[in-house]
Protein backbone atom coordinates (compact mmCIF):
# COMPACT_ATOMS: atom_id res chain seq x y z
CA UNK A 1 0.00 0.00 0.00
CA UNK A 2 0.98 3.22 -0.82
CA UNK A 3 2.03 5.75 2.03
CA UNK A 4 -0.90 8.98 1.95
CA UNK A 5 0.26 12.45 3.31
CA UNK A 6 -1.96 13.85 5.13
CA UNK A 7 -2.54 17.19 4.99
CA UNK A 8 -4.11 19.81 7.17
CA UNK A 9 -6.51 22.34 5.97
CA UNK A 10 -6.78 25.69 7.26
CA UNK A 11 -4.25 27.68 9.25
CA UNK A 12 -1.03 28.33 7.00
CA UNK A 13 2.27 27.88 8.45
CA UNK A 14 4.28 31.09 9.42
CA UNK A 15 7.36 31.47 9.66
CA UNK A 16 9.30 34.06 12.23
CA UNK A 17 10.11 37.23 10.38
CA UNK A 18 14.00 38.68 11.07
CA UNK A 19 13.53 41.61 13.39
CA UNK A 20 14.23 44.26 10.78
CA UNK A 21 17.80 46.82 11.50
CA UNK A 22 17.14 50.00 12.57
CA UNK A 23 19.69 52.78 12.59
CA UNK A 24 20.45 54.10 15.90
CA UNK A 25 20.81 57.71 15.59
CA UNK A 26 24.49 59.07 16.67
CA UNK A 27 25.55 62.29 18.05
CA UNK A 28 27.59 63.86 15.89
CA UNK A 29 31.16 64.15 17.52
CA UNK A 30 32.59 67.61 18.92
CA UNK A 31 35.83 69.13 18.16
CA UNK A 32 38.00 69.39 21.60
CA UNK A 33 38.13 72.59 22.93
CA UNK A 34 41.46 74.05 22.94
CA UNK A 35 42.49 74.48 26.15
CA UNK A 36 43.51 77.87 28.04
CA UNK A 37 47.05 78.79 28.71
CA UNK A 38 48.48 81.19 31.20
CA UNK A 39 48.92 83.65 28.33
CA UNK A 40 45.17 83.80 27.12
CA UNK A 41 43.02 86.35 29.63
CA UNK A 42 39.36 85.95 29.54
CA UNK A 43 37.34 88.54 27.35
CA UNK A 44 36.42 91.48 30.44
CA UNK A 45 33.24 92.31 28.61
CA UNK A 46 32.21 94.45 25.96
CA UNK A 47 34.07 98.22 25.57
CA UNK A 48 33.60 100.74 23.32
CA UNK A 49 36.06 103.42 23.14
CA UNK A 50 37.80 106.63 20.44
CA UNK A 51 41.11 107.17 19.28
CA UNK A 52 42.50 109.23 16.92
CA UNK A 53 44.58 107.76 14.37
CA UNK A 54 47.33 109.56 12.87
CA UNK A 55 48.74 107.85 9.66
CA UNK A 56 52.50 108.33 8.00
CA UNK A 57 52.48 109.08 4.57
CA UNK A 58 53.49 105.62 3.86
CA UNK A 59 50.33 104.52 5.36
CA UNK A 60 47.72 107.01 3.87
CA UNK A 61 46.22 104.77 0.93
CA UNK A 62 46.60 101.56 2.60
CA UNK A 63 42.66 100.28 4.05
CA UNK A 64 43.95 99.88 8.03
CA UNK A 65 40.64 100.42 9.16
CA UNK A 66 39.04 97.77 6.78
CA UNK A 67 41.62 95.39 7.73
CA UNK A 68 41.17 96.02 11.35
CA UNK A 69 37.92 94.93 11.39
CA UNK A 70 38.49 91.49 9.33
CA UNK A 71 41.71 90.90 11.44
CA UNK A 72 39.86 91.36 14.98
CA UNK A 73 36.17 90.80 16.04
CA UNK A 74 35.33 94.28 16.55
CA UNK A 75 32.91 96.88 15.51
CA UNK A 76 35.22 99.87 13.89
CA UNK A 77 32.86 102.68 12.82
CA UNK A 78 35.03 106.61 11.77
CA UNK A 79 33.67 109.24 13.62
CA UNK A 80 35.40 112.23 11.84
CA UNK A 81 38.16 111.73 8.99
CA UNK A 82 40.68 114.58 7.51
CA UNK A 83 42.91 112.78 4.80
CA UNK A 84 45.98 114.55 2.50
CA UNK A 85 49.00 113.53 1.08
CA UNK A 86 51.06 114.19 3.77
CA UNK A 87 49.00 112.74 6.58
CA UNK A 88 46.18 110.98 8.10
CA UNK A 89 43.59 111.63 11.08
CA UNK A 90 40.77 109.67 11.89
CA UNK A 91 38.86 109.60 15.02
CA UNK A 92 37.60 105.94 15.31
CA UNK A 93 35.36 104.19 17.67
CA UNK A 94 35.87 100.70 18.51
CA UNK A 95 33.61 98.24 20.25
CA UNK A 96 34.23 94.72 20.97
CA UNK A 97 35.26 92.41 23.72
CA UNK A 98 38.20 94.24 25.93
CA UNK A 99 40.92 92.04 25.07
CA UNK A 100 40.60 92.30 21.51
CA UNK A 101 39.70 95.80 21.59
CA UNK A 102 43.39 95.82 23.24
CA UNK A 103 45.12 93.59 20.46
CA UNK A 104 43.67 95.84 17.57
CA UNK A 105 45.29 98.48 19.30
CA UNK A 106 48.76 96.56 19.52
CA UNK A 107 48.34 95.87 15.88
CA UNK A 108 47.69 100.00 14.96
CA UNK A 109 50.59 100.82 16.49
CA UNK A 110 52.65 97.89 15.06
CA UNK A 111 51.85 99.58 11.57
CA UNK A 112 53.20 102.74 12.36
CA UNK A 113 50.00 104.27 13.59
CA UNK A 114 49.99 107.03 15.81
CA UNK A 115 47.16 106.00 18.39
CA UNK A 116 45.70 108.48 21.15
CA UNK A 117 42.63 108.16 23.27
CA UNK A 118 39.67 110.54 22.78
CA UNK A 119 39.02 112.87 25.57
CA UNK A 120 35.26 113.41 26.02
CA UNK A 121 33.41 116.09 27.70
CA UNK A 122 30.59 116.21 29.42
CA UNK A 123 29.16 118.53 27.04
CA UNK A 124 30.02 116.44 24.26
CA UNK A 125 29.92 113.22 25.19
């Protein structure tokens, strides 16, 4: 005799599905922050302050100002400007943290530039 299969009708075998990947998200990873050395003081704050600049000749048709304010993040804005040949004044306000306020003023002088405080009065202030 002949084996029979037998066969049952009705439910359908299932099989287990694979628990499908999904991607954890990932912080994305921070640079290091440099860290301090004796040199470095802490920005004091914002300043704003006027000088007047006096140029050499050599310096008259070279953008300082300009360049100040890409070199150094400060706000440079002229106040009153008299220009010739033979020299340069500018009264310039500055505003910006202290400490950079301080290195843009290192940096005038480096150049050459002549680099005196503004002495307000009451009256005009």
């Amino acid at each position: 005799m002949a084996s029979k299969t037998l066969r049952t009708v009705g439910t359908p075998v299932v099989k287990p599905r694979k628990a499908a990947k999904v991607p954890v998200p990932v912080a994305p990873a921070r640079a290091p922050k440099p860290a301090k050395t004796r040199a470095e003081k802490p920005s004091t704050g914002k300043v704003q302050r006027r000088f007047w600049l006096t140029y050499p000749p050599r310096r008259i048709k070279a953008p300082v100002i300009w360049e100040l304010g890409h070199r150094f993040p400060i706000t440079t804005n002229i106040r009153q400007a008299s220009v010739t040949d033979e020299v340069g004044i500018v009264c310039l306000e500055v505003e910006g943290a202290a400490d950079q306020v301080e290195a843009a003023l290192r940096w005038l002088k480096k150049l050459g530039l002549s680099v005196e405080p503004v002495e307000l009065s009451t009256v005009a202030g």
